[in-house]
Protein backbone atom coordinates (compact mmCIF):
# COMPACT_ATOMS: atom_id res chain seq x y z
CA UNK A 1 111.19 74.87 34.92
CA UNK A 2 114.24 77.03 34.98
CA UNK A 3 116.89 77.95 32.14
CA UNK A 4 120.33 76.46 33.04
CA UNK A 5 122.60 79.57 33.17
CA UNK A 6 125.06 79.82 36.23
CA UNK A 7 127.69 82.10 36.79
CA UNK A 8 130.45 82.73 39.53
CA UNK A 9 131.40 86.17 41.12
CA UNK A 10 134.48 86.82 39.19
CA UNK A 11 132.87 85.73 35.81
CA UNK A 12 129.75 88.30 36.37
CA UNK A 13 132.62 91.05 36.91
CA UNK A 14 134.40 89.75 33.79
CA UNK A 15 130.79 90.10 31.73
CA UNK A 16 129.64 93.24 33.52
CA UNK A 17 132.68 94.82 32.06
CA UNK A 18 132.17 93.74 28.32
CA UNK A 19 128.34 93.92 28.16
CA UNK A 20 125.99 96.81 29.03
CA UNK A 21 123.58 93.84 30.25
CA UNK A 22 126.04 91.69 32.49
CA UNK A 23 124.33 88.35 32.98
CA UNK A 24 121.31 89.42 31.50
CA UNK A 25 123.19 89.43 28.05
CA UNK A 26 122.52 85.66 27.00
CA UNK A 27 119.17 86.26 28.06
CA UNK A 28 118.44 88.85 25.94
CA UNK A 29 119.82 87.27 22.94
CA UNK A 30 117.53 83.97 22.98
CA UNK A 31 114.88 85.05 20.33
CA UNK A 32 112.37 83.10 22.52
CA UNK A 33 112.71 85.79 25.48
CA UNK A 34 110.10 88.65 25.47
CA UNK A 35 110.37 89.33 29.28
CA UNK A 36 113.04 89.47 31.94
CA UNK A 37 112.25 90.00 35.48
CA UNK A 38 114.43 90.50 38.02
CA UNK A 39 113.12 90.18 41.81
CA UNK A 40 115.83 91.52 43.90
CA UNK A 41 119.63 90.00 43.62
CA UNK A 42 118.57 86.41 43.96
CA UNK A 43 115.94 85.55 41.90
CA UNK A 44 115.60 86.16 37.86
CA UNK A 45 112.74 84.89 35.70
CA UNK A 46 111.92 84.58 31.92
CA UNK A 47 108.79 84.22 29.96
CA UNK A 48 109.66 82.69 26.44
CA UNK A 49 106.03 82.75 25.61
CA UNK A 50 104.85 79.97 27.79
CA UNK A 51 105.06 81.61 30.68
CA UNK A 52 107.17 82.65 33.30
CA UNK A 53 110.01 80.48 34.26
CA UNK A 54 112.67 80.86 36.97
CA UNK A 55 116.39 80.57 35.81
CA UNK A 56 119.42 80.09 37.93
CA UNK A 57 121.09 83.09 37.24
CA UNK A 58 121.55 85.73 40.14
CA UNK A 59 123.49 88.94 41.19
CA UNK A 60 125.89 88.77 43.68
CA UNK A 61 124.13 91.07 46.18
CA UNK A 62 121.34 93.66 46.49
CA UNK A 63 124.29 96.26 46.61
CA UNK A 64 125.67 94.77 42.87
CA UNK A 65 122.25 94.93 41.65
CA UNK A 66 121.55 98.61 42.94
CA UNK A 67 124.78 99.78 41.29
CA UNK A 68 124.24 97.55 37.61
CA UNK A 69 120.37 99.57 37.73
CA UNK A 70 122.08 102.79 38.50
CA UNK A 71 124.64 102.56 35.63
CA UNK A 72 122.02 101.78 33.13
CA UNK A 73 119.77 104.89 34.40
CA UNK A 74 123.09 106.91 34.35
CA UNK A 75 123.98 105.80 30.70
CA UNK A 76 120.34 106.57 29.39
CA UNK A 77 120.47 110.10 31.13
CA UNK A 78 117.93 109.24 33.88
CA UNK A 79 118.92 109.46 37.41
CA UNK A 80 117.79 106.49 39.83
CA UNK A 81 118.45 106.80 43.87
CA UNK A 82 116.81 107.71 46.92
CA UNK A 83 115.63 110.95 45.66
CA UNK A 84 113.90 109.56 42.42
CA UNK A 85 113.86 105.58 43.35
CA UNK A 86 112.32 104.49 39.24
CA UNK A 87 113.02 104.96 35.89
CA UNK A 88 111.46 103.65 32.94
CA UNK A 89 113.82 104.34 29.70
CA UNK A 90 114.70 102.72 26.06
CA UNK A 91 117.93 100.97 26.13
CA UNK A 92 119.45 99.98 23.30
CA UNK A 93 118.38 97.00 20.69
CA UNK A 94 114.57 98.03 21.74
CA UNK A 95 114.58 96.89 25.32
CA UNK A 96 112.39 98.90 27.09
CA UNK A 97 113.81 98.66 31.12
CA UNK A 98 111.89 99.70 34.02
CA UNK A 99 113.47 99.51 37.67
CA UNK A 100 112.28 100.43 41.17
CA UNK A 101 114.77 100.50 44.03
CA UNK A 102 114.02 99.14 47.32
CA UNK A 103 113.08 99.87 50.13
CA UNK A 104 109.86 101.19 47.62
CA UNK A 105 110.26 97.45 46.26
CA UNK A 106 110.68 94.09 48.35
CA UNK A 107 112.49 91.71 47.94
CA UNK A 108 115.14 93.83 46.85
CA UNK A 109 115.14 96.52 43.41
CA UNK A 110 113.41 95.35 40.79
CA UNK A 111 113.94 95.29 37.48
CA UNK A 112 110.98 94.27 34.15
CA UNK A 113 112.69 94.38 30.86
CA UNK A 114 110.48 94.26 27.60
CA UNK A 115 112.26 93.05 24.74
CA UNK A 116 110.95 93.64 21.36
CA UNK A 117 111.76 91.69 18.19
CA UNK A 118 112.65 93.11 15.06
CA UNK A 119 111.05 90.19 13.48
CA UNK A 120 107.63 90.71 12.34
CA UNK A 121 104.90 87.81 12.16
CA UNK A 122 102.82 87.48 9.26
CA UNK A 123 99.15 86.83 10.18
CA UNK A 124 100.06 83.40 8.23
CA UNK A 125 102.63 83.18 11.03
CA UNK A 126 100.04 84.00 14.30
CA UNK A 127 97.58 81.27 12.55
CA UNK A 128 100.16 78.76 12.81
CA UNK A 129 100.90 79.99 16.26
CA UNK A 130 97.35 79.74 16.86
CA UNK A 131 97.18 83.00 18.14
CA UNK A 132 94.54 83.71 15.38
CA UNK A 133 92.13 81.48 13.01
CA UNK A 134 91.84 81.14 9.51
CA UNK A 135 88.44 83.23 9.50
CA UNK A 136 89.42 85.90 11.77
CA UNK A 137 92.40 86.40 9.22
CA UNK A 138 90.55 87.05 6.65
CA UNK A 139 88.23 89.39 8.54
CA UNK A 140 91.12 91.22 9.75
CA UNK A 141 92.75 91.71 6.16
CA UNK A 142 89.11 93.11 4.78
CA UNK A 143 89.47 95.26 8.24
CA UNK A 144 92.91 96.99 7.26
CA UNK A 145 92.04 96.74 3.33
CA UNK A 146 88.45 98.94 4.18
CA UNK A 147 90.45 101.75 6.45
CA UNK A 148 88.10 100.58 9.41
CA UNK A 149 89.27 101.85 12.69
CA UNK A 150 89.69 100.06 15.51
CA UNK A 151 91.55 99.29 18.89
CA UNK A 152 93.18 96.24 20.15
CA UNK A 153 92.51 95.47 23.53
CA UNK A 154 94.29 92.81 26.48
CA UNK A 155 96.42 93.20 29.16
CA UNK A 156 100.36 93.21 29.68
CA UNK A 157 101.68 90.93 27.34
CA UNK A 158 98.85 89.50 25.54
CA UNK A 159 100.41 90.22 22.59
CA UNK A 160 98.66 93.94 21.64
CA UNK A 161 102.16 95.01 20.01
CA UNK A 162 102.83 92.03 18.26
CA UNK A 163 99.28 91.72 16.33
CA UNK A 164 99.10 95.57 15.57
CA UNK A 165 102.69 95.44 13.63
CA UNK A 166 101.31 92.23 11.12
CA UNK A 167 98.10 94.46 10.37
CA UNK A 168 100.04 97.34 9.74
CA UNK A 169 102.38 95.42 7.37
CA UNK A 170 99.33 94.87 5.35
CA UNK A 171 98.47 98.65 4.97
CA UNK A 172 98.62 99.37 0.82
CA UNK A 173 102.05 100.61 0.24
CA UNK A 174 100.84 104.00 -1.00
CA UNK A 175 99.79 104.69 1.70
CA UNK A 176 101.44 106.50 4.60
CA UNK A 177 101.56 104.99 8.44
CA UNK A 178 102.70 107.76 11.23
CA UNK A 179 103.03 106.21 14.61
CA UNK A 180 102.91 107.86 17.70
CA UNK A 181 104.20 106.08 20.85
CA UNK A 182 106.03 106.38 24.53
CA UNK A 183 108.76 104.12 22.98
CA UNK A 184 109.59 103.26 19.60
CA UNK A 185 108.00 99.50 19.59
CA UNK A 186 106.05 99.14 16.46
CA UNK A 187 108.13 98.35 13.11
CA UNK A 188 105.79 97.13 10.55
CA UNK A 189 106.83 95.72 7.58
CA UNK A 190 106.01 98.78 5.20
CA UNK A 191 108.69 101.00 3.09
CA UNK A 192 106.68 104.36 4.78
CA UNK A 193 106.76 104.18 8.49
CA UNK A 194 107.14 107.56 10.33
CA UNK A 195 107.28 106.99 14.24
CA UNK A 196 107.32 109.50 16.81
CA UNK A 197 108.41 108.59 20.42
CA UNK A 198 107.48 110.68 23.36
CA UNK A 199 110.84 112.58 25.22
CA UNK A 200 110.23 111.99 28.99
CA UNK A 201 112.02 115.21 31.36
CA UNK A 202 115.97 114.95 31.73
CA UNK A 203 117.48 115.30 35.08
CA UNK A 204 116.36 118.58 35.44
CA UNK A 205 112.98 117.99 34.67
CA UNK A 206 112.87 119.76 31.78
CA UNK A 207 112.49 118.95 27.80
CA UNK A 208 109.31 116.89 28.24
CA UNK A 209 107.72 115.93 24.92
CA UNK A 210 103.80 114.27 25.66
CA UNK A 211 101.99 112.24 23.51
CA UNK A 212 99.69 115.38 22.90
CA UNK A 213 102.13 117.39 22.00
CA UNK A 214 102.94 114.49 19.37
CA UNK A 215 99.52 113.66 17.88
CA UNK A 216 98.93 117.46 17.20
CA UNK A 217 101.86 117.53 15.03
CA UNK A 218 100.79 114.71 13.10
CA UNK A 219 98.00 117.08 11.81
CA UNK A 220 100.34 118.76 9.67
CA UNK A 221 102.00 115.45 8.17
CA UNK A 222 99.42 113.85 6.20
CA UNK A 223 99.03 110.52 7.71
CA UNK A 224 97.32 108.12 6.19
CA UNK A 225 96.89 105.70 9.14
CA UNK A 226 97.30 107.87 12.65
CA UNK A 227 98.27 104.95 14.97
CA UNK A 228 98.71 105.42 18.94
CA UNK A 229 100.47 102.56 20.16
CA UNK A 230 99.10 102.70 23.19
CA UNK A 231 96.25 104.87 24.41
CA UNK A 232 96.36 105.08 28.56
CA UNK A 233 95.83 109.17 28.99
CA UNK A 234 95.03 112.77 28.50
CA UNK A 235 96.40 111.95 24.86
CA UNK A 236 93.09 110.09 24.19
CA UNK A 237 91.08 113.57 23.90
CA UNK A 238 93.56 114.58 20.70
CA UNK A 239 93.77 110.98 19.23
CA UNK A 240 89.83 110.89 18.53
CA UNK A 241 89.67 114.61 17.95
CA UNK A 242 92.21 113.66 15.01
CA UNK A 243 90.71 110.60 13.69
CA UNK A 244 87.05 112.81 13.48
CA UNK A 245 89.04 114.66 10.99
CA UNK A 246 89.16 112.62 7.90
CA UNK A 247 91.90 110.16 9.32
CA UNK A 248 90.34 106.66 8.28
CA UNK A 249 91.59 103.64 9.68
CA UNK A 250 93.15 104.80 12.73
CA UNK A 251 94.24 102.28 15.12
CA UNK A 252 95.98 101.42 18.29
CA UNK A 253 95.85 99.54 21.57
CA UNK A 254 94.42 100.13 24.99
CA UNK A 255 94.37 98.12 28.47
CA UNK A 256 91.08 96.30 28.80
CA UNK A 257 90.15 92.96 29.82
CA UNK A 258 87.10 92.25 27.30
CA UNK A 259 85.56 94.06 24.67
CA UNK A 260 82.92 94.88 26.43
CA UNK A 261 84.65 96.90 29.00
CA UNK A 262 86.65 98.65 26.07
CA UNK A 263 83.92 102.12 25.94
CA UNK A 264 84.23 102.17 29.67
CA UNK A 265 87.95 102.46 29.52
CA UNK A 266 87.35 105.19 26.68
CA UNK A 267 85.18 107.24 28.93
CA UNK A 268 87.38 106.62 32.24
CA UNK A 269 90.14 108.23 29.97
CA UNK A 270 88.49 111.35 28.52
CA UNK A 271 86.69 112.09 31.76
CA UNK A 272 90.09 112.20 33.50
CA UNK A 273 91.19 114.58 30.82
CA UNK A 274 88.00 116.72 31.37
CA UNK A 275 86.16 115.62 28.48
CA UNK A 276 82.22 114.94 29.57
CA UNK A 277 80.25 111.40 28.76
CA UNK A 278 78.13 112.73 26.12
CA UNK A 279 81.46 114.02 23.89
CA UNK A 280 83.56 110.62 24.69
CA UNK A 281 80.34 108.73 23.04
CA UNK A 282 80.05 111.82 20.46
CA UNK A 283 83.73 111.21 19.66
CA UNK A 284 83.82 107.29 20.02
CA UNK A 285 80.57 106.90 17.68
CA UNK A 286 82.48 108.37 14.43
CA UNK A 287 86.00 106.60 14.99
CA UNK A 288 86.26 103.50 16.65
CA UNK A 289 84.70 100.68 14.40
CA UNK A 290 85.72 97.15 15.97
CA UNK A 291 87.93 95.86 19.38
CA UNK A 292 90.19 92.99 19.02
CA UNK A 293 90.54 91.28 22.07
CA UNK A 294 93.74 89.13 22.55
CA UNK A 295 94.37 87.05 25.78
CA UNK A 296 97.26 84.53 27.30
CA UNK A 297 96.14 81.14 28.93
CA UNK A 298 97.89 79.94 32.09
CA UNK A 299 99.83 78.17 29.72
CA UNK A 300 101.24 81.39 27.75
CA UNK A 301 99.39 80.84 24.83
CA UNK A 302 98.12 84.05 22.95
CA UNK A 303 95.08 84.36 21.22
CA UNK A 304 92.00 86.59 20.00
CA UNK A 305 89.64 85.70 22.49
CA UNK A 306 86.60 88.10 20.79
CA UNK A 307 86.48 90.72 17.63
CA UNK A 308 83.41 92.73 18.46
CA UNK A 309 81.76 96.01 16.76
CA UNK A 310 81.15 99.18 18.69
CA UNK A 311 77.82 100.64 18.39
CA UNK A 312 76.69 103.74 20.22
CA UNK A 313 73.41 105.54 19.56
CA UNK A 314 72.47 109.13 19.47
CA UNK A 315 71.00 109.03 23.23
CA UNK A 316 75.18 107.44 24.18
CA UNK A 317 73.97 104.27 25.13
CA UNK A 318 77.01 101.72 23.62
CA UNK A 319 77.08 98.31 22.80
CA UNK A 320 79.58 95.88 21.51
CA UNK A 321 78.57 93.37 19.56
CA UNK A 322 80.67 90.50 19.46
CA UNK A 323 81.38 88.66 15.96
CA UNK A 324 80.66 85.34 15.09
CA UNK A 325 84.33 84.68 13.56
């Protein structure tokens, strides 16, 4: 299927000049569009959340779509050529871009824009979109309501983002919600959202700002809800120290493709960051509660595929138990 946009050389130079995005633009402003890929000059592709289709838009030539990565890079402060050949930065509007030039990349530079929504669903909203049931709503609104802890699992866009912003819009409003992330993508719908983004190193590699350095300064800010939007490194060692402290109903999401492969990611993590098995299971036992699993069909359909609880004993054997929900 592809989406009928078309445009000639002299209107792309026409666009290019009035929008950051060029012929991406349009693209970006269906609300239906959560992904843009770009596969070298001649071929672009969409997923509007039924998976990926191939439009009819292209750049001109590999050289037009070298230079229209550059000047993005180059407007965000990020450089992007031979010497460091990708980027990944926040554009504007919440559009996370990430590009690789070629010859790294084949067919040509590539470029994978996120685009986030301000709009955020209701769990009302992801039962009608099937993405949840009636029975695992209700199990989820006892989860937030109880300050359990927990972790929501899938791969690339499963939906992980998109579920953890309608829980957190159900947090109690007197309560306080600091999130910490690489790039600002969670907005809840709650009046007392702090968020904290992560500061990648300028051009001359300096200024870096980790998601450890992040996390430790939410000790001192009385959260509430300590949320890690996503957990993929050393960061993991600081988020469970932190939630071991009194922080109840800590939450975020992590790359795993079932719940039961969810502890093994946890110790993968906090072995790489020099943490041994028997403290990952010591720390894991006294946070994390229950994994949400969400998963996408060949169809693009999103949807809890398992809610499970994580048990692990004193000897650091783990289990998780799936739910009958």
């Amino acid at each position: 299927m592809s989406t009928n946009f078309s445009y000639h050389e002299s209107e792309f130079f026409d666009y290019a000049i009035e929008s950051e995005l060029g012929i991406l633009e349009n693209l970006v402003k269906n609300d239906n569009v959560t992904d843009i890929l770009v596969n070298g000059h001649s071929q672009i592709w969409v997923d509007k959340g039924k998976g990926l289709e191939k439009t009819n838009l292209t750049f001109i030539s590999e050289e037009n779509l070298r230079n229209f990565a550059q000047k993005l890079a180059l407007a965000n402060n990020k450089r992007l050529d031979q010497s460091s050949p990708y980027v990944d930065i926040l554009l504007e509007n919440n559009i996370r871009m990430h590009a690789i030039l070629s010859p790294l990349a084949n067919p040509g530079t590539i470029i994978s824009l996120r685009v986030h929504r301000e709009k955020v669903y209701t769990l009302l909203d992801l039962v009608n979109l099937k993405t949840i049931k009636k029975l695992q709503k209700e199990f989820l609104e006892e989860l937030i309501l109880k300050q359990k802890s927990f972790v929501i699992s899938g791969g690339t866009g499963s939906g992980k983002t998109t579920l953890l912003n309608s829980l957190l819009s159900l947090v109690p409003l007197n309560q306080r919600i600091i999130i910490v992330e690489d790039s600002k993508e969670l907005k809840p719908d709650h009046p007392h959202v702090i968020s904290l983004s992560a500061r990648s190193p300028n051009i001359e590699g300096k200024g870096e700002i980790t998601l450890r350095d992040l996390i430790k300064q939410t000790l001192r800010m009385r959260a509430d809800r300590l949320v890690v939007g996503e957990v993929r490194g050393n960061e993991v060692i600081d988020w469970l120290a932190a939630l071991n402290t009194g922080h109840k109903g800590g939450c975020g999401t992590i790359h795993a493709n079932s719940i039961y492969e969810v502890v093994s990611r946890f110790e993968n993590l906090g072995l790489n960051a020099g943490f041994s098995l028997t403290a990952i299971h010591a720390q894991l036992k006294n946070t994390i509660q229950y994994v949400i699993q969400l998963d996408q069909d060949l169809q693009g359909q999103r949807e809890i595929k398992d809610i499970g609880e994580l048990f692990i004993n004193d000897q650091g054997v783990n289990e998780v138990r799936p739910l009958k929900i």
